[in-house]
C-alpha atoms as a PDB file:
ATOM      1  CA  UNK A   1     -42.298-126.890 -75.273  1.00  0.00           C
ATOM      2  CA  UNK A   2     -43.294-123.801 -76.938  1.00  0.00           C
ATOM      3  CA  UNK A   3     -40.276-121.931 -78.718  1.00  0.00           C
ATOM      4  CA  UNK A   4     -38.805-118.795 -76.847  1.00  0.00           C
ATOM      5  CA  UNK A   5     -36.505-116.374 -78.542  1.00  0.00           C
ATOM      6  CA  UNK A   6     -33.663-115.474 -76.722  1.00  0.00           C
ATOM      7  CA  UNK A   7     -33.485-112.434 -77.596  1.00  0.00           C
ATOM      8  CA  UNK A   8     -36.764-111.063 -77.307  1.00  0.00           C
ATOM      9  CA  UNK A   9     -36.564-111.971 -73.901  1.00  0.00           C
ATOM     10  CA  UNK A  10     -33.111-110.042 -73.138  1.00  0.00           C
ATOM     11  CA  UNK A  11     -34.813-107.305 -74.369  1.00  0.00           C
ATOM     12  CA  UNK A  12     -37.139-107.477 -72.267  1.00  0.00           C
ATOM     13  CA  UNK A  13     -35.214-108.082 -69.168  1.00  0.00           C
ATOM     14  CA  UNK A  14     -32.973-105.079 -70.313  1.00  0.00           C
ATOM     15  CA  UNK A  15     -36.049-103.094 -70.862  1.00  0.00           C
ATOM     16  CA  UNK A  16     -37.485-103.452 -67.157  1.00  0.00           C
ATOM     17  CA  UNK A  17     -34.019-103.244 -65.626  1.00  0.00           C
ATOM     18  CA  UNK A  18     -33.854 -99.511 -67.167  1.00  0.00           C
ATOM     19  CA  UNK A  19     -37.545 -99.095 -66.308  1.00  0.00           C
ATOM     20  CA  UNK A  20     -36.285 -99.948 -62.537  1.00  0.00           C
ATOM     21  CA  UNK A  21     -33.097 -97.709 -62.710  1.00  0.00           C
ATOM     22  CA  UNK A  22     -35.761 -95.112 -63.548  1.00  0.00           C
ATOM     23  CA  UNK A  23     -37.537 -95.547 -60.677  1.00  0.00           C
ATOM     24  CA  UNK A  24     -34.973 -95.602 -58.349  1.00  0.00           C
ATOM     25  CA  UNK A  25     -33.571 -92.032 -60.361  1.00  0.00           C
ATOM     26  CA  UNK A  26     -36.727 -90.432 -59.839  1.00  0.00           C
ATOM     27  CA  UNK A  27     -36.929 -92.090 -55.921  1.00  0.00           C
ATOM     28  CA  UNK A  28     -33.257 -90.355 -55.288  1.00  0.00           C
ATOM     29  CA  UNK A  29     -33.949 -87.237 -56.911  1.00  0.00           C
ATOM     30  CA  UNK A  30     -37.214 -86.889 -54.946  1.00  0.00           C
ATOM     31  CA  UNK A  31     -35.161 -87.315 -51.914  1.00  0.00           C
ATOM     32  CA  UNK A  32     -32.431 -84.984 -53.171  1.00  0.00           C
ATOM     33  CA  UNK A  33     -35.135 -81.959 -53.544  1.00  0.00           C
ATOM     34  CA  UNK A  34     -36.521 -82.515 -49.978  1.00  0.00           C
ATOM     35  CA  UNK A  35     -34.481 -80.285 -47.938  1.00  0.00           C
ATOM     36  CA  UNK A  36     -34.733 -82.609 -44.839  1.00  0.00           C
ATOM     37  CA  UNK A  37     -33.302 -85.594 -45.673  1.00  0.00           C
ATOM     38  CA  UNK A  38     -29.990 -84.736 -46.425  1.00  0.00           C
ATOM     39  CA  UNK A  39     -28.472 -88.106 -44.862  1.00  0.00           C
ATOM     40  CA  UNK A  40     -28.978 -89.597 -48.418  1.00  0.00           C
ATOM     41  CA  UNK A  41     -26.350 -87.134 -49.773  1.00  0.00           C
ATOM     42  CA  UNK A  42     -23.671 -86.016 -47.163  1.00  0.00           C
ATOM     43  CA  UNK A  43     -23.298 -82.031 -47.551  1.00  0.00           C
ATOM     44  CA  UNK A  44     -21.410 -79.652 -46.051  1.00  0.00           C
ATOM     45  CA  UNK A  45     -22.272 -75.771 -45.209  1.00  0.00           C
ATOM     46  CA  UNK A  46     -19.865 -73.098 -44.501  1.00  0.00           C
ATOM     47  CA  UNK A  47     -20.641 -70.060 -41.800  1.00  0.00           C
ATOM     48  CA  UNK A  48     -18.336 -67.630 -40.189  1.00  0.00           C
ATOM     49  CA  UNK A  49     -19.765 -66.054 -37.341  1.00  0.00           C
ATOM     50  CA  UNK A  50     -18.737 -62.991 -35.525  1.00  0.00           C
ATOM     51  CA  UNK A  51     -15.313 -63.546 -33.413  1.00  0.00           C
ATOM     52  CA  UNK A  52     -16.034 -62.797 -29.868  1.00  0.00           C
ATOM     53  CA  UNK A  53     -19.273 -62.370 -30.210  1.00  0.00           C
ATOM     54  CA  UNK A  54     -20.267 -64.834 -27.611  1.00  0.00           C
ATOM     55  CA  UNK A  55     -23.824 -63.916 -27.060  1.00  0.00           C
ATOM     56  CA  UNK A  56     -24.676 -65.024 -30.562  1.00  0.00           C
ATOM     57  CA  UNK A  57     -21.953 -67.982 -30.731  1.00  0.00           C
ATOM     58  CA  UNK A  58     -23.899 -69.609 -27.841  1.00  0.00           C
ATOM     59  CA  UNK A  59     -27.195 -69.334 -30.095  1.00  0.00           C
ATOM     60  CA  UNK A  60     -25.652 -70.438 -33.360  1.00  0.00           C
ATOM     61  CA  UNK A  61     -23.253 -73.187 -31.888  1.00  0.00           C
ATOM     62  CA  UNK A  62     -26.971 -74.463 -30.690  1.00  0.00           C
ATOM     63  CA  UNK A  63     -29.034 -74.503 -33.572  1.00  0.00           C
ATOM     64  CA  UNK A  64     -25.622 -75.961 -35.026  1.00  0.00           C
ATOM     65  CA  UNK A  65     -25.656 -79.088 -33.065  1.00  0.00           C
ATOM     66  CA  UNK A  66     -29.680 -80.006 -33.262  1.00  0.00           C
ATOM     67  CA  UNK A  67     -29.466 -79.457 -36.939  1.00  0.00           C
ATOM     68  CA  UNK A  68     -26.821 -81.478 -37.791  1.00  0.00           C
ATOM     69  CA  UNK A  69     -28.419 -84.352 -35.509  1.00  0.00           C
ATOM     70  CA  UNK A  70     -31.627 -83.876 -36.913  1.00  0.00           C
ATOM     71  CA  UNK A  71     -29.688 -84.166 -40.497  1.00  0.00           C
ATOM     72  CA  UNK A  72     -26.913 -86.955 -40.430  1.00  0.00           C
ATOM     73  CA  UNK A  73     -25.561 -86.434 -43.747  1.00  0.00           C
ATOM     74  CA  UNK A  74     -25.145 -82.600 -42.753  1.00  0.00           C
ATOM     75  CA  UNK A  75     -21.915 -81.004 -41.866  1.00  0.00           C
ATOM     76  CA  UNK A  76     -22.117 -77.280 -40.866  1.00  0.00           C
ATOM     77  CA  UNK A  77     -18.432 -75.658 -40.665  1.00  0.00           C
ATOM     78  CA  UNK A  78     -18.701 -72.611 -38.212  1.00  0.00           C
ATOM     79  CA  UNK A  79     -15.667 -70.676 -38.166  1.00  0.00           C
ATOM     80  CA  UNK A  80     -15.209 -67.372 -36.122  1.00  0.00           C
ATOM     81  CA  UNK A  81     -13.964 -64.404 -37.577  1.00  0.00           C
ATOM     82  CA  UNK A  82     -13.201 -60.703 -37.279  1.00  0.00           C
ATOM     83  CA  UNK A  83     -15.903 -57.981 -37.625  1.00  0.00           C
ATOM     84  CA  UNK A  84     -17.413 -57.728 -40.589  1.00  0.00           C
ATOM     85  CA  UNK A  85     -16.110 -60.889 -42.045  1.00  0.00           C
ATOM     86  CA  UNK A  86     -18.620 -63.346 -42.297  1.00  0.00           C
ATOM     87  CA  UNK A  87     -20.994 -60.718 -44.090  1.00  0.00           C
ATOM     88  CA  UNK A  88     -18.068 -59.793 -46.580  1.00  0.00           C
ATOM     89  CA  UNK A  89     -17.593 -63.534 -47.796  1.00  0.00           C
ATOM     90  CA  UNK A  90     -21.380 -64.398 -47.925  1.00  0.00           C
ATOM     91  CA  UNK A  91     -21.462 -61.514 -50.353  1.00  0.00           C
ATOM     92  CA  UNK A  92     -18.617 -62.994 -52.453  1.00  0.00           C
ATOM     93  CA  UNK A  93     -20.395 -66.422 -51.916  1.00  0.00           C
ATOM     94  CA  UNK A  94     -17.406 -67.605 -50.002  1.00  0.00           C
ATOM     95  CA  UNK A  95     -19.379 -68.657 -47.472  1.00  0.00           C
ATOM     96  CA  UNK A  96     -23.226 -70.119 -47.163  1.00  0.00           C
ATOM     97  CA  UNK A  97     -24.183 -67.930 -44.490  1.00  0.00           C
ATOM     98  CA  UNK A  98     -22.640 -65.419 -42.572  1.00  0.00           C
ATOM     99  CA  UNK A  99     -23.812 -64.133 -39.498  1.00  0.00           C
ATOM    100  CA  UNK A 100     -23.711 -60.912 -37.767  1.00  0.00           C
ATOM    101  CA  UNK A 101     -25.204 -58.984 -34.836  1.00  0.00           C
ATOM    102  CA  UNK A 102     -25.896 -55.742 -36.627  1.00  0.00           C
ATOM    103  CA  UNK A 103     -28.138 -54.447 -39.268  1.00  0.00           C
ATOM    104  CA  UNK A 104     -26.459 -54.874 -42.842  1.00  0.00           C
ATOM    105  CA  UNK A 105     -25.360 -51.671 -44.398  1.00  0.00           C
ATOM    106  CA  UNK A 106     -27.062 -50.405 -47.319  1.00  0.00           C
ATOM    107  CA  UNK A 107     -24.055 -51.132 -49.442  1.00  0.00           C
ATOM    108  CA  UNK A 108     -24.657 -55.141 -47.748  1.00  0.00           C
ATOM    109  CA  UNK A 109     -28.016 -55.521 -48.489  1.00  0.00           C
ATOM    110  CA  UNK A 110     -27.456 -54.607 -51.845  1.00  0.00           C
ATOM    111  CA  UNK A 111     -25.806 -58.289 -52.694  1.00  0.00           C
ATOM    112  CA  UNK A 112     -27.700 -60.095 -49.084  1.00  0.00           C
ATOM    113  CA  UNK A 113     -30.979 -60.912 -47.576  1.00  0.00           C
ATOM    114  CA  UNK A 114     -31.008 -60.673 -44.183  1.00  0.00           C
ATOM    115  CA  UNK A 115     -32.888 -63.139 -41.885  1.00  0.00           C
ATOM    116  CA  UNK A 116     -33.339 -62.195 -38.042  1.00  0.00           C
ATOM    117  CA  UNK A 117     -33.405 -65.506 -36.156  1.00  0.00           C
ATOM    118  CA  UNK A 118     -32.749 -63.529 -32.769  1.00  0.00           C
ATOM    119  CA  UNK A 119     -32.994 -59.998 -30.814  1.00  0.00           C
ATOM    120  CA  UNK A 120     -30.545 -59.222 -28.137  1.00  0.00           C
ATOM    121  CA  UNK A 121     -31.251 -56.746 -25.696  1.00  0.00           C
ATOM    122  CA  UNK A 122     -28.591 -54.537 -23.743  1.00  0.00           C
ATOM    123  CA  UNK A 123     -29.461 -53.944 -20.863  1.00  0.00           C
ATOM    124  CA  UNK A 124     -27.757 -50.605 -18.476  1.00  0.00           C
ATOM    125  CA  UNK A 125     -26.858 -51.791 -15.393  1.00  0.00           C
ATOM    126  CA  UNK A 126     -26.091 -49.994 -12.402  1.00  0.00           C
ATOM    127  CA  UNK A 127     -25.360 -51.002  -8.486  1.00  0.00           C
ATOM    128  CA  UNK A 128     -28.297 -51.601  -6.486  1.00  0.00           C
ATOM    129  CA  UNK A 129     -27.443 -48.725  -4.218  1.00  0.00           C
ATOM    130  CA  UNK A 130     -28.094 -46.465  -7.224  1.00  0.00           C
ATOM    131  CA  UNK A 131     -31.171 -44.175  -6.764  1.00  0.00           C
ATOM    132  CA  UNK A 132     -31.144 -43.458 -10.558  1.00  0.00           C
ATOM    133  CA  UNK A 133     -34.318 -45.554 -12.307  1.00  0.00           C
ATOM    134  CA  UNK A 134     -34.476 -44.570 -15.599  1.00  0.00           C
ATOM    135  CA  UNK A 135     -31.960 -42.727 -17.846  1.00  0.00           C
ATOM    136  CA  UNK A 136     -32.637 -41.227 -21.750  1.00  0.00           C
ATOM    137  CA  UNK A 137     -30.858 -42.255 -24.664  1.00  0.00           C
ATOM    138  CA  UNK A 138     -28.877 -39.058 -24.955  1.00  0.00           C
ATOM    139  CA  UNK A 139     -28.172 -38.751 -21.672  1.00  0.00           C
ATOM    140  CA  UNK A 140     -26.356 -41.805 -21.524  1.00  0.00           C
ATOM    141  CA  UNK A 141     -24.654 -40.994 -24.794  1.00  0.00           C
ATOM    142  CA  UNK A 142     -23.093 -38.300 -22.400  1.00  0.00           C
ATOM    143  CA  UNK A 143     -22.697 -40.375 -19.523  1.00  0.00           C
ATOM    144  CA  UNK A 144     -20.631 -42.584 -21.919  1.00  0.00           C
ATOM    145  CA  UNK A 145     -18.997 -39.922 -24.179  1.00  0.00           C
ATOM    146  CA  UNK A 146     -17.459 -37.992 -20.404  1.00  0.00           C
ATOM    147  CA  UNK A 147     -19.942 -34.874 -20.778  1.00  0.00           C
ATOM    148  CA  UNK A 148     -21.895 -36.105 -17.602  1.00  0.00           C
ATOM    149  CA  UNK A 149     -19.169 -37.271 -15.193  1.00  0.00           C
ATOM    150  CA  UNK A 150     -21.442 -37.512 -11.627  1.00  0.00           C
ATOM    151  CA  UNK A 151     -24.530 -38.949 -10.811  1.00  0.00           C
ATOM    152  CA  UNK A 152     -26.320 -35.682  -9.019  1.00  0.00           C
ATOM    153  CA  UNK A 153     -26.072 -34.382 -12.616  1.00  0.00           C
ATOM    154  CA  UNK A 154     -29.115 -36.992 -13.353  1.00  0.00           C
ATOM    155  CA  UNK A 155     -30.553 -37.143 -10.109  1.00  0.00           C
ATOM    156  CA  UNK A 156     -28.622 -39.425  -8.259  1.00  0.00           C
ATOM    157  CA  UNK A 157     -26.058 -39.250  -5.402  1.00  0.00           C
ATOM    158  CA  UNK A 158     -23.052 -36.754  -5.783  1.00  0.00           C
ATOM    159  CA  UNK A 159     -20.652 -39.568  -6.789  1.00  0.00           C
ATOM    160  CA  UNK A 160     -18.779 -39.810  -9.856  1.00  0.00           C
ATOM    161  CA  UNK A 161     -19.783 -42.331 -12.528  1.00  0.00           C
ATOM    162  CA  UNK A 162     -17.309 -45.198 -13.410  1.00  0.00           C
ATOM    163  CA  UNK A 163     -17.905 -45.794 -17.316  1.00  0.00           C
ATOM    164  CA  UNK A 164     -17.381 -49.700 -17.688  1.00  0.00           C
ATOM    165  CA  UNK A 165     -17.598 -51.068 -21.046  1.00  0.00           C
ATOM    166  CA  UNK A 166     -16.768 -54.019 -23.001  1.00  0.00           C
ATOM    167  CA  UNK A 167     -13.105 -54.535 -24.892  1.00  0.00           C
ATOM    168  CA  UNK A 168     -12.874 -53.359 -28.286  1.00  0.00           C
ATOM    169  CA  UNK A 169     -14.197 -56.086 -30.803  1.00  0.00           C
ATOM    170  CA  UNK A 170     -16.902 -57.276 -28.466  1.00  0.00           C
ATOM    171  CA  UNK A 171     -20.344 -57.513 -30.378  1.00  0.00           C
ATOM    172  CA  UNK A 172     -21.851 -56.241 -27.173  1.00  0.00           C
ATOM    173  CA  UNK A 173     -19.505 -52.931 -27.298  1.00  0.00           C
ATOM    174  CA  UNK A 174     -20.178 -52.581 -31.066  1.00  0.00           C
ATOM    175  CA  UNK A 175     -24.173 -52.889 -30.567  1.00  0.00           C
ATOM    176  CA  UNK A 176     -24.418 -50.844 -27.846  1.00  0.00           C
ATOM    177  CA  UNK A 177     -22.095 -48.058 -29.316  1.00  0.00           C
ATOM    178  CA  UNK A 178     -23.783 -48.066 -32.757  1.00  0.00           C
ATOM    179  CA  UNK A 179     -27.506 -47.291 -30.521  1.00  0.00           C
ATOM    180  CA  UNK A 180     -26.511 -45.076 -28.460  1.00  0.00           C
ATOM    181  CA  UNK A 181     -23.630 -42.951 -29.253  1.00  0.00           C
ATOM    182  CA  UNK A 182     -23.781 -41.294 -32.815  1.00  0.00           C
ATOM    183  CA  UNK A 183     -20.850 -39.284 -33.600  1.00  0.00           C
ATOM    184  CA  UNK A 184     -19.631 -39.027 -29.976  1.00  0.00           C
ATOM    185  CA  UNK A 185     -16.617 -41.295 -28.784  1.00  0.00           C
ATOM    186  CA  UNK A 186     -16.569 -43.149 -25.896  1.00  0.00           C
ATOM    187  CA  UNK A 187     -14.321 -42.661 -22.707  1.00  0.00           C
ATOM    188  CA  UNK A 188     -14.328 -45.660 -20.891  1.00  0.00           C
ATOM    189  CA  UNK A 189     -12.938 -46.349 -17.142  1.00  0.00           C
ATOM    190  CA  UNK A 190     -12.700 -49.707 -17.497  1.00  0.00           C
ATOM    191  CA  UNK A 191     -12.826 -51.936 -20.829  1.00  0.00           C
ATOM    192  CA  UNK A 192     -13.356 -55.432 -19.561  1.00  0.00           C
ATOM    193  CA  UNK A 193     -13.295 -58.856 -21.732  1.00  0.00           C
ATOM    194  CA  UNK A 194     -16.285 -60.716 -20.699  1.00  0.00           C
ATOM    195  CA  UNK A 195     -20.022 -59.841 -19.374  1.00  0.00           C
ATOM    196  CA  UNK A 196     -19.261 -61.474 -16.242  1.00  0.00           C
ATOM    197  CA  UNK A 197     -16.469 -58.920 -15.684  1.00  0.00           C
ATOM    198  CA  UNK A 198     -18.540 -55.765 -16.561  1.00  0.00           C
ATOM    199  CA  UNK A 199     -21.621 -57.229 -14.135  1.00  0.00           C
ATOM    200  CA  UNK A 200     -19.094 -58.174 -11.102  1.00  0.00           C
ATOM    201  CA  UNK A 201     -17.232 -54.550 -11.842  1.00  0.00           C
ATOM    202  CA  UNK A 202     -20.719 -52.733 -11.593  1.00  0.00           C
ATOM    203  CA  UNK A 203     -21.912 -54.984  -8.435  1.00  0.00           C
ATOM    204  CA  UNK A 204     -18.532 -54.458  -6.415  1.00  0.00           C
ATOM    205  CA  UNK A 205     -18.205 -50.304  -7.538  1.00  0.00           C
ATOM    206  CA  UNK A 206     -20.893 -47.805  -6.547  1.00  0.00           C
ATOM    207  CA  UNK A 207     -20.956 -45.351  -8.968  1.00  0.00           C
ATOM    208  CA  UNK A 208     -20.469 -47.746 -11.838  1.00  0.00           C
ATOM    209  CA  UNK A 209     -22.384 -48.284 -15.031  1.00  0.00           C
ATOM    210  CA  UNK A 210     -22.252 -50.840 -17.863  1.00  0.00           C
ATOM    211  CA  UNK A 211     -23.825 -52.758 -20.326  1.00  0.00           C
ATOM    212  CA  UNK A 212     -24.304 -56.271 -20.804  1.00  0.00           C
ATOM    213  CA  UNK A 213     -26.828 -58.630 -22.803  1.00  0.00           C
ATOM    214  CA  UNK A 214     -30.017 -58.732 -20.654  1.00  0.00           C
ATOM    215  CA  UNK A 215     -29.494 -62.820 -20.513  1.00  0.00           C
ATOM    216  CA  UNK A 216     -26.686 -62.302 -18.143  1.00  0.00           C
ATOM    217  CA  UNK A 217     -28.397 -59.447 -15.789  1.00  0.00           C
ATOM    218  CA  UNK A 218     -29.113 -60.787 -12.269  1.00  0.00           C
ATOM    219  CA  UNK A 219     -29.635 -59.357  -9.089  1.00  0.00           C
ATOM    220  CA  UNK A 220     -26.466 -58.106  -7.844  1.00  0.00           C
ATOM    221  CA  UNK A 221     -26.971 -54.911 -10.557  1.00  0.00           C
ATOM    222  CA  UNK A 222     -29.706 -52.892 -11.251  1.00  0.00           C
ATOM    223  CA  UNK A 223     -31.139 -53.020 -14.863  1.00  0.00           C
ATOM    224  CA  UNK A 224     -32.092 -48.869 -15.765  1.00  0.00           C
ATOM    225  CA  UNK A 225     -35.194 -48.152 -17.292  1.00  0.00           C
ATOM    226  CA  UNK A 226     -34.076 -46.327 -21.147  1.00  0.00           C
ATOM    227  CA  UNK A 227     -37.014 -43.125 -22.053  1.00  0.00           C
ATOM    228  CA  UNK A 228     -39.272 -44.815 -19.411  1.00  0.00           C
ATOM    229  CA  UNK A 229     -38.972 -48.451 -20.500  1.00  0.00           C
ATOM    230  CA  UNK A 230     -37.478 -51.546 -19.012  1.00  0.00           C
ATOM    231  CA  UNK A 231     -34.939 -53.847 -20.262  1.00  0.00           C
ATOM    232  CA  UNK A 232     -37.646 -56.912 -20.635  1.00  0.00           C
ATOM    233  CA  UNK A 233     -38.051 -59.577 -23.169  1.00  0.00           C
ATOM    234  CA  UNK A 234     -41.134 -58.598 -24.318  1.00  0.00           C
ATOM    235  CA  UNK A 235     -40.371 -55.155 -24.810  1.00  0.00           C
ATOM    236  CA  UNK A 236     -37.263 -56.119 -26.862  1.00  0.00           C
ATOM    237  CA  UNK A 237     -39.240 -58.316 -28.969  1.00  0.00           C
ATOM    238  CA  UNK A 238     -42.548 -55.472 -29.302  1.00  0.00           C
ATOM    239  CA  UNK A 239     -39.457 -52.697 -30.110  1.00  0.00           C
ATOM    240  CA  UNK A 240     -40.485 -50.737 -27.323  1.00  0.00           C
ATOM    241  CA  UNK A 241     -37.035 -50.829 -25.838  1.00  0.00           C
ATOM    242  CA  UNK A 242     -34.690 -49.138 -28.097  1.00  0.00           C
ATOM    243  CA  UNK A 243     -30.941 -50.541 -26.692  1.00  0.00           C
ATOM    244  CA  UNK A 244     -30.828 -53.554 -29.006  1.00  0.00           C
ATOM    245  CA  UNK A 245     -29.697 -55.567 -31.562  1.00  0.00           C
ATOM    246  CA  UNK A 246     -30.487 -58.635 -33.932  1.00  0.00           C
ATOM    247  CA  UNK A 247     -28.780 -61.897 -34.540  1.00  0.00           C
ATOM    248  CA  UNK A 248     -29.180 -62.028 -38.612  1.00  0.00           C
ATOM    249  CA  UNK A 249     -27.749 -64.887 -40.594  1.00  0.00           C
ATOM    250  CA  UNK A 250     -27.098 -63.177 -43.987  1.00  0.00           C
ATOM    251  CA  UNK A 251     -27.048 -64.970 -47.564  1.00  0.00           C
ATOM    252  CA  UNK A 252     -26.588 -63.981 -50.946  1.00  0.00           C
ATOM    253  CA  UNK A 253     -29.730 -62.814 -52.791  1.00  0.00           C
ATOM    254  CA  UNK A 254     -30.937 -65.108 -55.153  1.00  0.00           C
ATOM    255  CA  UNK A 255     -29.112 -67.991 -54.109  1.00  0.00           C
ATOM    256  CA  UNK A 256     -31.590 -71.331 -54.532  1.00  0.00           C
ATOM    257  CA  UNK A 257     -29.363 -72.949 -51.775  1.00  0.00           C
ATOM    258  CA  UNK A 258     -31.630 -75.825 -50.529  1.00  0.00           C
ATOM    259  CA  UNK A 259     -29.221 -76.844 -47.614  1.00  0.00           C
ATOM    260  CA  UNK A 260     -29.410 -72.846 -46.587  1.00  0.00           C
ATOM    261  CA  UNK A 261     -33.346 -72.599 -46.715  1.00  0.00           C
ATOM    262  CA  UNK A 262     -33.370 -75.618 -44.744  1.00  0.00           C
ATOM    263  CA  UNK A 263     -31.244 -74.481 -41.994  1.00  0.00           C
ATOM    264  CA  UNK A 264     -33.213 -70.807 -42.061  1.00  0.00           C
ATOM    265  CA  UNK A 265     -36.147 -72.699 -41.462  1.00  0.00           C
ATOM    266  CA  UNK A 266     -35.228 -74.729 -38.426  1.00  0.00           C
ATOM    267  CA  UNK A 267     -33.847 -72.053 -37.154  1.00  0.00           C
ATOM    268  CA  UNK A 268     -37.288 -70.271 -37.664  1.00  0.00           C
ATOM    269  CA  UNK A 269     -39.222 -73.237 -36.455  1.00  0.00           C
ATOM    270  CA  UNK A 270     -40.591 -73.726 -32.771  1.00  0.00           C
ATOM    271  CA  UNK A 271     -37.652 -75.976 -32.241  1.00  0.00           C
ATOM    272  CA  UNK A 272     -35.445 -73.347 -33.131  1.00  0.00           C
ATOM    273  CA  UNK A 273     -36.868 -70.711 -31.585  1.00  0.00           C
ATOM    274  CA  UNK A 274     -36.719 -72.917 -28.722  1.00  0.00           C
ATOM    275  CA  UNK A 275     -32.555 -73.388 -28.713  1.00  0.00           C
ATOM    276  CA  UNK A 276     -32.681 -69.462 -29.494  1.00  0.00           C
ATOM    277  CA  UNK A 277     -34.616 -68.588 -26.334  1.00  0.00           C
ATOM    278  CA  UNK A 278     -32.768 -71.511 -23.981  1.00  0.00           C
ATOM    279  CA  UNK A 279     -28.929 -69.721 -24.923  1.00  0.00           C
ATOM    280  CA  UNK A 280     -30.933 -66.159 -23.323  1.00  0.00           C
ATOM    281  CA  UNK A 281     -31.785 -64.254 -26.801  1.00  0.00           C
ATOM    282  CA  UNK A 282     -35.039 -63.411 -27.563  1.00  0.00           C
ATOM    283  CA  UNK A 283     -36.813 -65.339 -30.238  1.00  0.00           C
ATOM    284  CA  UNK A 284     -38.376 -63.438 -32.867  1.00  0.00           C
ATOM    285  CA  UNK A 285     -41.371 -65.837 -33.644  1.00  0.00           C
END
């Protein structure tokens, strides 16, 4: 029997051992840098979304859901918050992502990068028995703002208008307000807590008008044309119809977030896009 030295062959067994551990290092890391298959290293992301902003809640609590179950090792904390918030601690990195339904300030987009994943139309809704069609921007800035207080003013039926609008904190109210009324405030009738409450107000009072997101507009209102064009999903997503606003998640500039860029891209995928359109926003892809 040929003579073996022990220790030449520990050596060697040692040797290969690392040479496997090396493998496998280069194997997880590999998986590690592929931003879809988290399951291999449970993570958690933090978002704060806009409190009461249920339009875009329904969109993000969505995407949530299929993104997580498309990534088992992913947990995505949403938490609701007040106005403002969730673009205040994304810019102190308190957050991953936070998301807004407005345009970031100047000052914002100094610190964030902005990524539209949605488009929300607000539609002017009147009752059926309305003659009015179409209404301009700054006319309904004075419809809203109590310098046009009856209809025959615009065309329409000497009746006086009822001014319905959302409570104060609503996205929809802050949107709409931001659009269309400048420097003038606001004198509402009626400040109601839910869309369904501003579309049953308009349907049941004559010489109502409101706004609401055009997801929730059916056919007990009447949807007003704004400068000649109509409250439609393709002319939200073309531009063409000015009374809108976008659902942005926001994130901090430079950030190399993998997790993040993940989640932006589902979100931006036909998938996505697909959730986005089924809660009643309009996709932007």
């Amino acid at each position: 029997m040929p003579f073996v030295d022990n220790s030449i062959m520990m050596e060697f067994d040692s040797a290969f051992a690392q040479l496997k551990s090396k493998k496998l290092l280069d194997q997880l890391v590999s998986l590690a840098q592929d931003p879809y298959l988290f399951s291999f290293f449970p993570q958690t992301m933090k978002m704060l979304a806009r409190w009461r902003d249920t339009s875009m809640e329904k969109v993000i609590k969505a995407v949530n859901g299929a993104f997580m179950e498309k990534n088992k090792g992913v947990t995505v904390n949403l938490n609701l918050t007040g106005s403002g918030t969730g673009i205040q601690e994304a810019s102190e990195g308190k957050c991953d992502i936070g998301n807004s339904s407005r345009k970031l300030k100047d000052e914002e987009a100094e610190k964030l990068d902005a990524t539209v994943v949605g488009l929300d139309g607000i539609a002017l809704v009147v009752n059926p028995v309305n003659k009015l069609e179409d209404i301009t921007l700054e006319d309904l800035a004075k419809v809203y703002s109590g310098e046009i207080t009856n209809w025959k003013e615009l065309g329409g039926d000497d009746k006086s208008i009822v001014v319905i609008g959302r409570e104060d904190g609503s996205g929809t109210r802050d949107g709409f307000e931001s659009i269309v009324m400048g420097d003038k405030e606001p004198k509402y009738a009626q400040e109601l807590e839910s869309t369904g409450s501003v579309i049953n107000a308009v349907a049941t009072t004559d010489g109502a008008i409101g706004y609401a997101s055009l997801a929730n507009v059916d056919e007990t209102v009447k949807a007003l044309k704004i400068g000649g064009v109509e409250a439609t999903e393709e002319n939200v997503k073309s531009g063409a119809y000015e009374v809108q606003r976008p659902f942005i998640c926001a994130t901090l500039k430079g950030s190399d977030n993998k997790l993040v860029k993940a989640y932006l891209d589902f979100i931006l995928s036909e998938e996505g896009q697909a959730l986005v359109l089924a809660q009643g926003a309009v996709p932007v892809k």
